[in-house]
C-alpha atoms as a PDB file:
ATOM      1  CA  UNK A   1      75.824 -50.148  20.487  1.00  0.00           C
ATOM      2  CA  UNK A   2      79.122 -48.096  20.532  1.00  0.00           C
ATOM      3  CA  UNK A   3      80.614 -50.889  22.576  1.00  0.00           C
ATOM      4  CA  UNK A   4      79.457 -53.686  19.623  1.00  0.00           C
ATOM      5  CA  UNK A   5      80.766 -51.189  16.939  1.00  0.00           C
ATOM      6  CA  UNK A   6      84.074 -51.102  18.526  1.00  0.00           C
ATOM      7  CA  UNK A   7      84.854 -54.858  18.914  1.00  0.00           C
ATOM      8  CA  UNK A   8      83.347 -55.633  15.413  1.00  0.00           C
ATOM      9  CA  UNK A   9      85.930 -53.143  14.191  1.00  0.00           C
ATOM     10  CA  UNK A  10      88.874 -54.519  16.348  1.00  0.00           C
ATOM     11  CA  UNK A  11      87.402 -58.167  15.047  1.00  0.00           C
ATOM     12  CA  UNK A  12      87.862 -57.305  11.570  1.00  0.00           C
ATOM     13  CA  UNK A  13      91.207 -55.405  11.787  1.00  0.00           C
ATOM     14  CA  UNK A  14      92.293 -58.472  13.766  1.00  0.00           C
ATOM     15  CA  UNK A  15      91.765 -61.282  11.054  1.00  0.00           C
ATOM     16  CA  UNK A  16      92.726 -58.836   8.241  1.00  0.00           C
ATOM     17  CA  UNK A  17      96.046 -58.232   9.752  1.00  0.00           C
ATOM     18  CA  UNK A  18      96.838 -61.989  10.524  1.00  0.00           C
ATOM     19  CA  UNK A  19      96.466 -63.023   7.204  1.00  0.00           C
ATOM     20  CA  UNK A  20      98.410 -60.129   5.977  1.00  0.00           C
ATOM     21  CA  UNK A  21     101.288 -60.600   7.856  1.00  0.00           C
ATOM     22  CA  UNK A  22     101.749 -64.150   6.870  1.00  0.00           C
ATOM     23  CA  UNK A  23     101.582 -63.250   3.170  1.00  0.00           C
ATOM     24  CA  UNK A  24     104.110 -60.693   3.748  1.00  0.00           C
ATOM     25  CA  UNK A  25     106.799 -62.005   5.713  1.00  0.00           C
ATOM     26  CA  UNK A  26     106.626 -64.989   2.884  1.00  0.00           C
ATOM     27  CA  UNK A  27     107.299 -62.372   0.212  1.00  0.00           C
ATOM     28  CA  UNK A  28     109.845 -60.805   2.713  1.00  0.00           C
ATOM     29  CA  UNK A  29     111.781 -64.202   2.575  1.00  0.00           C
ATOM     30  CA  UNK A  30     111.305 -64.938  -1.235  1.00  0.00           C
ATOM     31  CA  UNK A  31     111.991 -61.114  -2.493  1.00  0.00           C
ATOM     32  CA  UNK A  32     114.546 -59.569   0.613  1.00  0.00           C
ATOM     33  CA  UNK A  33     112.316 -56.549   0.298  1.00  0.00           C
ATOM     34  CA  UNK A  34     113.131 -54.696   3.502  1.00  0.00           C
ATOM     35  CA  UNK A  35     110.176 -52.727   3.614  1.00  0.00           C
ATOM     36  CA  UNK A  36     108.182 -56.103   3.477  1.00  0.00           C
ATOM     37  CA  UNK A  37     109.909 -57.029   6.375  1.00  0.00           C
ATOM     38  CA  UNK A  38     109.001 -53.962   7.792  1.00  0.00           C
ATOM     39  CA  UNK A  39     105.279 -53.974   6.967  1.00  0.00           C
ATOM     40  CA  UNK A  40     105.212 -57.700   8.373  1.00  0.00           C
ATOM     41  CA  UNK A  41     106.445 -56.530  11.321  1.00  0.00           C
ATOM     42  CA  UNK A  42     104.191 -53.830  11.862  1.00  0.00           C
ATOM     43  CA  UNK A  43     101.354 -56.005  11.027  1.00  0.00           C
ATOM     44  CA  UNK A  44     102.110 -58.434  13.937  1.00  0.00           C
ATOM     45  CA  UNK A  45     102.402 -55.254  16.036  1.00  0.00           C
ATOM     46  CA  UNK A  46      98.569 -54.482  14.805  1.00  0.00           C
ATOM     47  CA  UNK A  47      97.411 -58.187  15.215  1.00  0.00           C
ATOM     48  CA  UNK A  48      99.084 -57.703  19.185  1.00  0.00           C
ATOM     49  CA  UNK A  49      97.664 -54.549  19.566  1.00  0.00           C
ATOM     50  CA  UNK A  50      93.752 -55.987  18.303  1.00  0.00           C
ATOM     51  CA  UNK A  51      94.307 -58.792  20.184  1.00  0.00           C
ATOM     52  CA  UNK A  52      95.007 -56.451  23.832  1.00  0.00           C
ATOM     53  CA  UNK A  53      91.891 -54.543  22.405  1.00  0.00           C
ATOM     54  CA  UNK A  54      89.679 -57.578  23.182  1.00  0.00           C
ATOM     55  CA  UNK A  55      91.635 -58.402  25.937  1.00  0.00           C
ATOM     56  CA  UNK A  56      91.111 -54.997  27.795  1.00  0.00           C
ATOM     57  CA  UNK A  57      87.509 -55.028  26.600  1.00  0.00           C
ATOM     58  CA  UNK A  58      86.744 -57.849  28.271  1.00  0.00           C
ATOM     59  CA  UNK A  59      88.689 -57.678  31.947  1.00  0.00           C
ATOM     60  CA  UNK A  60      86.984 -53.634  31.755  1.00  0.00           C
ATOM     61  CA  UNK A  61      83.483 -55.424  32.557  1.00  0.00           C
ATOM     62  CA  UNK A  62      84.611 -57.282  35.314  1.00  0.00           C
ATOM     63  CA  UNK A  63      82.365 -56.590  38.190  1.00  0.00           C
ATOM     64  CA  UNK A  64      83.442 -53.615  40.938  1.00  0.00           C
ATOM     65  CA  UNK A  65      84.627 -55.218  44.161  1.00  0.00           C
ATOM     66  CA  UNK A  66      85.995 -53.366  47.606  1.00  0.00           C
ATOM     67  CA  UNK A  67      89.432 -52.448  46.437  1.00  0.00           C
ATOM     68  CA  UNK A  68      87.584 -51.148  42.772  1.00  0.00           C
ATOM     69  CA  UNK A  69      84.416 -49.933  43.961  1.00  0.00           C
ATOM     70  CA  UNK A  70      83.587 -48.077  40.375  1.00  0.00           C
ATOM     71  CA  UNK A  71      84.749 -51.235  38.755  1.00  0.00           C
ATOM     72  CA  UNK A  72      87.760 -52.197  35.817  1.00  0.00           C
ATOM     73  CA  UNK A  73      86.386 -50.158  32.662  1.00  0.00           C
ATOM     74  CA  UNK A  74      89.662 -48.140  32.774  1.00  0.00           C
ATOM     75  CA  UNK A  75      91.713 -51.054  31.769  1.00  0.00           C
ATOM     76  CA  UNK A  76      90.297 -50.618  28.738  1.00  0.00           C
ATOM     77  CA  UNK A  77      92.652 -46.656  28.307  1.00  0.00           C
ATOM     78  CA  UNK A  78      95.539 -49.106  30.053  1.00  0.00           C
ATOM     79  CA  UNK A  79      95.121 -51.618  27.114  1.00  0.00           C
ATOM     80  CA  UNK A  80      95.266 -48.700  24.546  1.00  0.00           C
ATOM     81  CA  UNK A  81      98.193 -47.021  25.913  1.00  0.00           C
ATOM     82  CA  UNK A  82     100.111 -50.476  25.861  1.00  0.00           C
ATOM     83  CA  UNK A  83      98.811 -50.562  22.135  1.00  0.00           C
ATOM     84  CA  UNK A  84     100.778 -47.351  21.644  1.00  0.00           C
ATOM     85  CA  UNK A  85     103.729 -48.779  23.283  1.00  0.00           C
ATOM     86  CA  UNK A  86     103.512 -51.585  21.053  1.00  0.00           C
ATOM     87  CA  UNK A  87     103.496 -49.573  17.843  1.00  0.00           C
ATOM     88  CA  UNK A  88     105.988 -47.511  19.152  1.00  0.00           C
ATOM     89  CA  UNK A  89     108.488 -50.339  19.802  1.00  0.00           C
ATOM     90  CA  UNK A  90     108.019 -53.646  17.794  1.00  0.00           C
ATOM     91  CA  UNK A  91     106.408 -51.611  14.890  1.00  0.00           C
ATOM     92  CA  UNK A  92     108.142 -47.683  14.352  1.00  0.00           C
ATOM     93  CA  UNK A  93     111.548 -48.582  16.106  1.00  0.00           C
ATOM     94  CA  UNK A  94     112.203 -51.707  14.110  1.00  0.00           C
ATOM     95  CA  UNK A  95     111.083 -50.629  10.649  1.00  0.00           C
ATOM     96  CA  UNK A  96     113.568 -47.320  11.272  1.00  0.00           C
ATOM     97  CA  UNK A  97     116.358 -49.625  12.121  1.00  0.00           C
ATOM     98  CA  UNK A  98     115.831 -52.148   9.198  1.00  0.00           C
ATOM     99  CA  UNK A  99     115.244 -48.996   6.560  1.00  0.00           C
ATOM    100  CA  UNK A 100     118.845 -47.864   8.120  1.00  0.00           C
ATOM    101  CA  UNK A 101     120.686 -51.366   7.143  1.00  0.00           C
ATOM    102  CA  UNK A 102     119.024 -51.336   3.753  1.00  0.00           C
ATOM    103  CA  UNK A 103     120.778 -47.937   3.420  1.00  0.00           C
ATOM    104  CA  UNK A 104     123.957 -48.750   4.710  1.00  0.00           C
ATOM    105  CA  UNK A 105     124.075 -52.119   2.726  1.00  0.00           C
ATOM    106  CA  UNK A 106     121.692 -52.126  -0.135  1.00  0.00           C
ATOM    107  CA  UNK A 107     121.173 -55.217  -2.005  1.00  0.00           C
ATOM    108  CA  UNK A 108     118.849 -56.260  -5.045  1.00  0.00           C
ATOM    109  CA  UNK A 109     115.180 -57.591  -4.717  1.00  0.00           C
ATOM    110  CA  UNK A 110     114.427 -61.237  -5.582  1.00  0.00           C
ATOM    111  CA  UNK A 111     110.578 -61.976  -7.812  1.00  0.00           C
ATOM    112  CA  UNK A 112     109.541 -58.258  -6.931  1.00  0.00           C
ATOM    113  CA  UNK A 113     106.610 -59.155  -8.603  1.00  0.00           C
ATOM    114  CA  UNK A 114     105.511 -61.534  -6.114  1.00  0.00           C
ATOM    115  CA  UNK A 115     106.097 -58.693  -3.036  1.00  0.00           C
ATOM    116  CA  UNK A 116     103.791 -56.422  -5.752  1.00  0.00           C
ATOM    117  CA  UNK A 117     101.111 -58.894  -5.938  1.00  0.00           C
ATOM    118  CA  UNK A 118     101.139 -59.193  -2.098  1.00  0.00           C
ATOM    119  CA  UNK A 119     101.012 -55.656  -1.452  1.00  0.00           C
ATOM    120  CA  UNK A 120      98.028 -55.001  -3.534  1.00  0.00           C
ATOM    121  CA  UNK A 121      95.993 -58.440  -1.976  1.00  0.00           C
ATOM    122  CA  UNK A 122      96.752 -56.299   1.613  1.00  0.00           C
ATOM    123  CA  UNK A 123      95.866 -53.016   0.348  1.00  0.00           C
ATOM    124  CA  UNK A 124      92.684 -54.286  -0.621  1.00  0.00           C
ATOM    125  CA  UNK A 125      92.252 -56.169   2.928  1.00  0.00           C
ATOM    126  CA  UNK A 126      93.326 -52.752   4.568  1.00  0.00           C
ATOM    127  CA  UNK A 127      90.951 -50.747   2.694  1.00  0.00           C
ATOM    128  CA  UNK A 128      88.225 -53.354   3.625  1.00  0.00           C
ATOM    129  CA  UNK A 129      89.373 -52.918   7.695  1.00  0.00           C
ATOM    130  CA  UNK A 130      89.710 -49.663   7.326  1.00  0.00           C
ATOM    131  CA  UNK A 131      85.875 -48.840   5.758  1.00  0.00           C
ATOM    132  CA  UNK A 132      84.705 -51.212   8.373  1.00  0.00           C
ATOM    133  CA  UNK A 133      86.166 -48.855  10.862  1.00  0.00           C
ATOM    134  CA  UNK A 134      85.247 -45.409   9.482  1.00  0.00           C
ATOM    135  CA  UNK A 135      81.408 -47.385   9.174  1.00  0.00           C
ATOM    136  CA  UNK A 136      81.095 -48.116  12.712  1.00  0.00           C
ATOM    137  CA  UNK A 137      82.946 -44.703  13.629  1.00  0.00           C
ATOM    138  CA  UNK A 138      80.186 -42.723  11.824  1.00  0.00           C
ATOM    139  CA  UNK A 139      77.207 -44.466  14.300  1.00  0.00           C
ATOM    140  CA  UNK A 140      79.024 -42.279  17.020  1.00  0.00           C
ATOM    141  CA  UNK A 141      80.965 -39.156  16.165  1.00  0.00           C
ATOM    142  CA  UNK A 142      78.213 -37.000  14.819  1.00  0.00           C
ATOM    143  CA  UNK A 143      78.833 -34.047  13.265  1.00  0.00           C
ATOM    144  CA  UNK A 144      82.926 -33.995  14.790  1.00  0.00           C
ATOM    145  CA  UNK A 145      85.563 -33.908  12.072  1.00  0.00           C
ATOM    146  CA  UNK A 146      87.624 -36.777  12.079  1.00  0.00           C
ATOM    147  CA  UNK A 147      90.281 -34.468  13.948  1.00  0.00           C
ATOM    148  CA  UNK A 148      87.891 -33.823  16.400  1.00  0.00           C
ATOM    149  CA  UNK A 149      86.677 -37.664  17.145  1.00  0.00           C
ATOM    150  CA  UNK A 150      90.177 -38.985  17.505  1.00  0.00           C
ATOM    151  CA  UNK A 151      91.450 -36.394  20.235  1.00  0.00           C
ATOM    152  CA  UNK A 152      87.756 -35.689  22.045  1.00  0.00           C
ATOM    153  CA  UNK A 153      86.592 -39.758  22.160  1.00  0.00           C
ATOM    154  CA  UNK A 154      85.979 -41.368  24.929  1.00  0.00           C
ATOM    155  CA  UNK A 155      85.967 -44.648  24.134  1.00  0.00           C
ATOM    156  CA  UNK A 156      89.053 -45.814  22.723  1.00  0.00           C
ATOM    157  CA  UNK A 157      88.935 -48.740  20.267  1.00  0.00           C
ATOM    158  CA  UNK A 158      87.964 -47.377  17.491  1.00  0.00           C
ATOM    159  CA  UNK A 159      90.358 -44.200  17.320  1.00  0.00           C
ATOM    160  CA  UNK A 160      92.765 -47.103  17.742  1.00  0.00           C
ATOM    161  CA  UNK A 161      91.653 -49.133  14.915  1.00  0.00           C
ATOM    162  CA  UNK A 162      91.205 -45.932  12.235  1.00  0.00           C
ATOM    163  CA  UNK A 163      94.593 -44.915  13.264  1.00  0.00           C
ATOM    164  CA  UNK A 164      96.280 -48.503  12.860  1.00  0.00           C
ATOM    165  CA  UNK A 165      94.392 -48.860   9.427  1.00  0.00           C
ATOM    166  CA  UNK A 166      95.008 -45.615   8.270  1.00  0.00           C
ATOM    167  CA  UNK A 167      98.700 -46.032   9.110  1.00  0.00           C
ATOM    168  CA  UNK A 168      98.743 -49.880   7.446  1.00  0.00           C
ATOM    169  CA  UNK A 169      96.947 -48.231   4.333  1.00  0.00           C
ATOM    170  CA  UNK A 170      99.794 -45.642   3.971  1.00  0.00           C
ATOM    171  CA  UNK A 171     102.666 -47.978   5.062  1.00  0.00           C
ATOM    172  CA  UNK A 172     101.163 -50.484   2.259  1.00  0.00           C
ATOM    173  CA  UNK A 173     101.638 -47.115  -0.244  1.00  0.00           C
ATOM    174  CA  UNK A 174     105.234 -46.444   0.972  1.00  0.00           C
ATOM    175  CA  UNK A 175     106.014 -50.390   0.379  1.00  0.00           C
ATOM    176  CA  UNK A 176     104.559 -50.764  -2.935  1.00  0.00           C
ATOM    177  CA  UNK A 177     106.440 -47.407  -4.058  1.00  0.00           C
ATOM    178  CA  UNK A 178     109.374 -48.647  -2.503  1.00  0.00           C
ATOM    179  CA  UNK A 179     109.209 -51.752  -4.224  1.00  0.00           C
ATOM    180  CA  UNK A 180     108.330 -50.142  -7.640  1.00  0.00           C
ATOM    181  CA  UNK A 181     111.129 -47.934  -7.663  1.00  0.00           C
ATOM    182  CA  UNK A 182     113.925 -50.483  -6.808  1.00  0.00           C
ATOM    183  CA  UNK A 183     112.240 -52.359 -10.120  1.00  0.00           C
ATOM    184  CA  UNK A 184     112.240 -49.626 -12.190  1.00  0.00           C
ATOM    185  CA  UNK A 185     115.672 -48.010 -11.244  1.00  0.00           C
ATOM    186  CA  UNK A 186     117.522 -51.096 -10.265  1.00  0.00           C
ATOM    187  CA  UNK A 187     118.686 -49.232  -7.017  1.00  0.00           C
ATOM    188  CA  UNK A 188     117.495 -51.274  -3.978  1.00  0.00           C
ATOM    189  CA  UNK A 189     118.243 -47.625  -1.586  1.00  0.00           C
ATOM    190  CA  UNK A 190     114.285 -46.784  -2.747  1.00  0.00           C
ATOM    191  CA  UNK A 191     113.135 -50.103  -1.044  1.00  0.00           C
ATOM    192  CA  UNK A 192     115.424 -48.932   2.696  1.00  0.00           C
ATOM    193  CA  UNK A 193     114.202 -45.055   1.916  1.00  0.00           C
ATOM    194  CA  UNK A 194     110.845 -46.491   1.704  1.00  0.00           C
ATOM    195  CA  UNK A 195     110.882 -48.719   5.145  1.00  0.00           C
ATOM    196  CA  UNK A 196     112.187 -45.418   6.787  1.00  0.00           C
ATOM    197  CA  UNK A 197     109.162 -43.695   5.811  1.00  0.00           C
ATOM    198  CA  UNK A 198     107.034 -46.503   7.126  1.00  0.00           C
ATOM    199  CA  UNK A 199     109.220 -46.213  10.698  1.00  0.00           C
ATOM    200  CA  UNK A 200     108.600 -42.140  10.937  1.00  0.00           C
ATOM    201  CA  UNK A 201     104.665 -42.951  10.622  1.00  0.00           C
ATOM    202  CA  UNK A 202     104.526 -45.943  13.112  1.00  0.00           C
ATOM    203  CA  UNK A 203     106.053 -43.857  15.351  1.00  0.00           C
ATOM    204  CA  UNK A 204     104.068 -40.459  14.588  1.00  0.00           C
ATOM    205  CA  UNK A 205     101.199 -42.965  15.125  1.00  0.00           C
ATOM    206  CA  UNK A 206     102.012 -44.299  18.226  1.00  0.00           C
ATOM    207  CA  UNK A 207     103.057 -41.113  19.928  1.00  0.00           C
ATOM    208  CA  UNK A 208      99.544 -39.523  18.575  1.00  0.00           C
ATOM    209  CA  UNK A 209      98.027 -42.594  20.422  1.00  0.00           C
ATOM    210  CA  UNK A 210     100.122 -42.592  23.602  1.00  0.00           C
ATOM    211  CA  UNK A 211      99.217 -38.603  24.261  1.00  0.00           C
ATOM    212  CA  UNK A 212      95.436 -38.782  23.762  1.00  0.00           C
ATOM    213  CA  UNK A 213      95.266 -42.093  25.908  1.00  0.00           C
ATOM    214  CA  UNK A 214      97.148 -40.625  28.680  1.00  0.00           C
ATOM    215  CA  UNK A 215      94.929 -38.016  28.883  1.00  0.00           C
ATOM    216  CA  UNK A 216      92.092 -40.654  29.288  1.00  0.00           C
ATOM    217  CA  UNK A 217      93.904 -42.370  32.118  1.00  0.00           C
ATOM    218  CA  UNK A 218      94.702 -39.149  34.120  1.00  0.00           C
ATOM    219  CA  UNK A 219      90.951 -38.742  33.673  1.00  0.00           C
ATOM    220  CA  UNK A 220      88.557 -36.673  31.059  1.00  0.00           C
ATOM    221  CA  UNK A 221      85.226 -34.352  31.746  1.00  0.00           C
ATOM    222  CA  UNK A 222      82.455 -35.410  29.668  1.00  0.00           C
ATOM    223  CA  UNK A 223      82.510 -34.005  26.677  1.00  0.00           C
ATOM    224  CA  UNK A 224      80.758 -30.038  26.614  1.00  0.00           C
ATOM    225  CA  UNK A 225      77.537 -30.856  25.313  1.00  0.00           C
ATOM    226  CA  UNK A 226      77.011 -33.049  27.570  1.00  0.00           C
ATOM    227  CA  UNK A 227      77.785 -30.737  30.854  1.00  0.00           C
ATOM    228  CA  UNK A 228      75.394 -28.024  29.037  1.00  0.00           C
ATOM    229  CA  UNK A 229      73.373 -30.607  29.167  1.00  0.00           C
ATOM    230  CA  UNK A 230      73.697 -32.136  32.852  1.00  0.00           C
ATOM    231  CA  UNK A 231      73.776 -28.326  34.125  1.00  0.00           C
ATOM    232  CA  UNK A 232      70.381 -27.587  31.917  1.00  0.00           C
ATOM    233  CA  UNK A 233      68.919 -30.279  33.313  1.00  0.00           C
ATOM    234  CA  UNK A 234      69.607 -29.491  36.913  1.00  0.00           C
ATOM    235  CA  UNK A 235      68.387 -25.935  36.506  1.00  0.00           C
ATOM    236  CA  UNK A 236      65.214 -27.297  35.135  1.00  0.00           C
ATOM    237  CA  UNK A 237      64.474 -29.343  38.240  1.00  0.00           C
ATOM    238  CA  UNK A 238      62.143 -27.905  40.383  1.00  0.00           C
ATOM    239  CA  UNK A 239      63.965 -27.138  43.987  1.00  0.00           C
ATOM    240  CA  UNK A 240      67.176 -26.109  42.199  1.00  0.00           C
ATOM    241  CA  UNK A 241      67.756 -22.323  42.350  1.00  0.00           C
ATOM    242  CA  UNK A 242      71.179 -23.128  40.237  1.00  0.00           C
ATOM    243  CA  UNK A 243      74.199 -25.164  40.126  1.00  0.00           C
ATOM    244  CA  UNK A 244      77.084 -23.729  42.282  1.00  0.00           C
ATOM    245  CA  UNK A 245      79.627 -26.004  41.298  1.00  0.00           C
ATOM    246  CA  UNK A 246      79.610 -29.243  38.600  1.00  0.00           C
ATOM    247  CA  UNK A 247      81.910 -31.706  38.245  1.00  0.00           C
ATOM    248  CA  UNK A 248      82.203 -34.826  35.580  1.00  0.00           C
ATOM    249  CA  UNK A 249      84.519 -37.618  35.110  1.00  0.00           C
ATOM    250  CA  UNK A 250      85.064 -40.503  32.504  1.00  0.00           C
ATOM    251  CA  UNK A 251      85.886 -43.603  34.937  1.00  0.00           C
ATOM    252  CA  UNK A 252      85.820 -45.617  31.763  1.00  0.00           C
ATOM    253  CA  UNK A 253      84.162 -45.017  28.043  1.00  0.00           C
ATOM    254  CA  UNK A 254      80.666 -45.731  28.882  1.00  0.00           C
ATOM    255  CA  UNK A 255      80.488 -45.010  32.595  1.00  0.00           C
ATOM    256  CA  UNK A 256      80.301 -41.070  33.698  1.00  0.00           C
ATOM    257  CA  UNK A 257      80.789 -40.005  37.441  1.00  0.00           C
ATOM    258  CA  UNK A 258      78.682 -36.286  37.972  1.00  0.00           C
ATOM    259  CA  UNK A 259      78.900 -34.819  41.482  1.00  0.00           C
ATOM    260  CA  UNK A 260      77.536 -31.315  41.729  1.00  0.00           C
ATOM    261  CA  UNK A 261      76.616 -28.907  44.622  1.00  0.00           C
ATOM    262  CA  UNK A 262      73.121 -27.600  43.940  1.00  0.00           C
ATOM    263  CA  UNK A 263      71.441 -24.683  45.401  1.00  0.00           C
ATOM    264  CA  UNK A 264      68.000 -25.098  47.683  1.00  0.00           C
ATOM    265  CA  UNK A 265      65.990 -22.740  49.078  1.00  0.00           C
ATOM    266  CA  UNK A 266      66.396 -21.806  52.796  1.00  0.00           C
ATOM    267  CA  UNK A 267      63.083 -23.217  53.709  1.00  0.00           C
ATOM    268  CA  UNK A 268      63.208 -26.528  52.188  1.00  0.00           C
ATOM    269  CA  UNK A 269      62.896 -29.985  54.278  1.00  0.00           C
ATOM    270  CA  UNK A 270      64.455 -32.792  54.304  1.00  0.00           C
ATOM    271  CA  UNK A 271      61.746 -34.672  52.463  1.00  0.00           C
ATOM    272  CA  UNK A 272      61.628 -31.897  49.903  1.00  0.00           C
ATOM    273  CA  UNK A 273      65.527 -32.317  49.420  1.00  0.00           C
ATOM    274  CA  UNK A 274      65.155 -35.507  48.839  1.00  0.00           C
ATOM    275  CA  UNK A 275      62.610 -35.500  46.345  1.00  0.00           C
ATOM    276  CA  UNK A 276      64.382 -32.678  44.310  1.00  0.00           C
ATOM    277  CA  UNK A 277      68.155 -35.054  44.308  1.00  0.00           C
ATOM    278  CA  UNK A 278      66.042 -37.892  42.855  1.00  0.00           C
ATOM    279  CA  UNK A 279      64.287 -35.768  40.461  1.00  0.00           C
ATOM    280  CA  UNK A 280      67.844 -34.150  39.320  1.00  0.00           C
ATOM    281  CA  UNK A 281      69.463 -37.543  39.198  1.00  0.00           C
ATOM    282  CA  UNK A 282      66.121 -39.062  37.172  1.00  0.00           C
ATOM    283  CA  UNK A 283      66.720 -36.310  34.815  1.00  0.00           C
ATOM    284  CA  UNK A 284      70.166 -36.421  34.330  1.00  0.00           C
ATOM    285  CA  UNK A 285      69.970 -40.416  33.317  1.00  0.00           C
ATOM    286  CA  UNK A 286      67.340 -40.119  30.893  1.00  0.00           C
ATOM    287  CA  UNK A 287      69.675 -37.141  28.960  1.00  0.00           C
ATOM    288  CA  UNK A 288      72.921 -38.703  29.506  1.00  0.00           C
ATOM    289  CA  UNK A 289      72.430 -42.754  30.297  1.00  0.00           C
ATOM    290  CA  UNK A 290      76.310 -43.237  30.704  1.00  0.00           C
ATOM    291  CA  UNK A 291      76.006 -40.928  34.285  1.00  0.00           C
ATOM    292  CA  UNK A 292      76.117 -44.171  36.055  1.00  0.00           C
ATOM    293  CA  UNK A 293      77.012 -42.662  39.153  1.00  0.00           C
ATOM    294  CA  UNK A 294      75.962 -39.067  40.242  1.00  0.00           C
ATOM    295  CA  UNK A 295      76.383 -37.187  43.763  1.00  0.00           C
ATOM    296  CA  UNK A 296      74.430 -33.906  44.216  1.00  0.00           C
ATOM    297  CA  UNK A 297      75.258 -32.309  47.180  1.00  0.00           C
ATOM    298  CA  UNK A 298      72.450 -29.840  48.222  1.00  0.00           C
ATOM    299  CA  UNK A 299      74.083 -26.428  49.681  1.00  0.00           C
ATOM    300  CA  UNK A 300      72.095 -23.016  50.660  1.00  0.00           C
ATOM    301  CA  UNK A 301      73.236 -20.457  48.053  1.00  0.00           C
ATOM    302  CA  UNK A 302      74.890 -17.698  50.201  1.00  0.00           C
ATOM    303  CA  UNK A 303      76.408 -16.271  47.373  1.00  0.00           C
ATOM    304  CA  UNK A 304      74.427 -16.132  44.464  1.00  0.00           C
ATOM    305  CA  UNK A 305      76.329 -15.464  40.879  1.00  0.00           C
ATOM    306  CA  UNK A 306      75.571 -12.197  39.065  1.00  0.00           C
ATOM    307  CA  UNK A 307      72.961 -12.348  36.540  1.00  0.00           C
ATOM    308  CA  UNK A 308      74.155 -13.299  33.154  1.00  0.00           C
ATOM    309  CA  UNK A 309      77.370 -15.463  34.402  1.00  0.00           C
ATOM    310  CA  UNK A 310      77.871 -19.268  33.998  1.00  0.00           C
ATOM    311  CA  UNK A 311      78.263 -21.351  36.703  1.00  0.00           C
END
């Protein structure tokens, strides 16, 4: 379900963002309006970046093979951080340099109205993306703050998305008050001071996006709830006297690795081992079903930790 929520975000971001970079670099060419230039730009950059979205999506559920025995879903945190790369580039780095030759050579705007009428017809397309977005985010970030679900998700699309759309939505603002100044005062240096402003927060953006998706590709524990949970679990198995040692790791969004070292008693057989791993692992699966791959190493507990401590 998160996985369907995600694309049909990316989906509608995508066609949003196509159409509204056509209207805009049309009323960049009619008008001169630097920050429309700038906002077209940046909306190819989102169309590119949607577009990798799906892209990585698909290749991550290619099946595992020798050389990738837990399979491709990390392509889809490669994908995101070439998103960020992207934004960073074709989207923040141009919009600073084309706010900078307004400056430097200011000139007047040509039918303003007609950049005005396009910005609103975007904003309201943004706005649309953008609710999509923060609808299908809501299915999965629970009671997290918005904060909270950006840095601490491990699936990647939709931070994405509510990023991009957040930043289009605000870039739109800076455009249209760009635009409206340069009207009202006559002084095109609003309309450059304006696609400056849009620059700074492409590139706040992307480096936001870059940091928390490098982070995924280095590789990220499952979130703490669900360890409390794993580690409850395994207590609660009968055969386990406690959990020495737990381990988890995200090899893609919906796909959780858990290897653990799990106390037995001295006495135990083999046969009796065995039936408590597959009782852990059964456990573990129904809690959590993204623990698609779990190692439990049984150990005797030499040491046994002090009463009251965490493992």
């Amino acid at each position: 379900m998160a996985a369907e929520g995600s694309t049909k975000a990316v989906v509608t971001a995508l066609v949003a963002n196509l159409g509204i970079a056509v209207s805009k670099f049309v009323a960049a060419g009619i008008t001169g309006s630097a920050s429309m230039l700038a906002e077209g730009v940046h909306s190819v950059a989102d169309s590119t970046n949607q577009a990798l979205l799906l892209v990585g999506g698909k290749r991550a559920r290619r099946a595992p093979t020798a050389l990738h025995p837990f399979g491709y879903a990390r392509e889809r945190y490669v994908y995101s951080f070439i998103v960020a790369i992207i934004l960073f580039t074709l989207g923040g780095l141009y919009a600073l340099y084309e706010g900078y030759h307004k400056i430097s050579d200011p000139h007047e705007l040509t039918s303003p109205l007609i950049a005005v009428a396009v910005l609103l017809i975007a904003i309201a397309l943004e706005s649309y993306a953008l609710r999509t977005a923060v609808k299908e985010a809501n299915k999965v970030r629970g009671k997290r703050g918005w904060v909270s679900f950006v840095r601490h998700a491990r699936a990647p699309e939709l931070p994405v998305i509510l990023l991009e759309d957040a930043g289009a939505l605000l870039g739109l603002l800076f455009a249209l008050s760009g635009v409206g100044l340069s009207v009202l005062t006559g002084n095109a240096l609003f309309d450059g001071i304006a696609t400056l402003c849009i620059g700074v927060l492409l590139v706040v953006i992307a480096v936001i996006l870059a940091v928390e998706t490098k982070s995924l590709l280095i590789g990220e524990a499952a979130l703490p709830e669900e360890v409390t949970a794993i580690r409850t679990e395994l207590v609660a198995t009968p055969g386990v006297d406690r959990v020495i040692h737990l381990r988890t790791l995200h090899l893609g969004p919906d796909e959780l690795l858990v290897a653990a070292k799990i106390a037995i008693g001295t006495a135990d057989r083999g046969a009796d081992v065995a039936t408590t791993i597959d009782d852990a692992e059964a456990r573990i699966r129904r809690v959590l079903p993204t623990a698609t791959a779990i190692y439990l190493e049984p150990d005797i507990d030499r040491q046994p930790a002090p009463s009251g401590l965490s493992n």
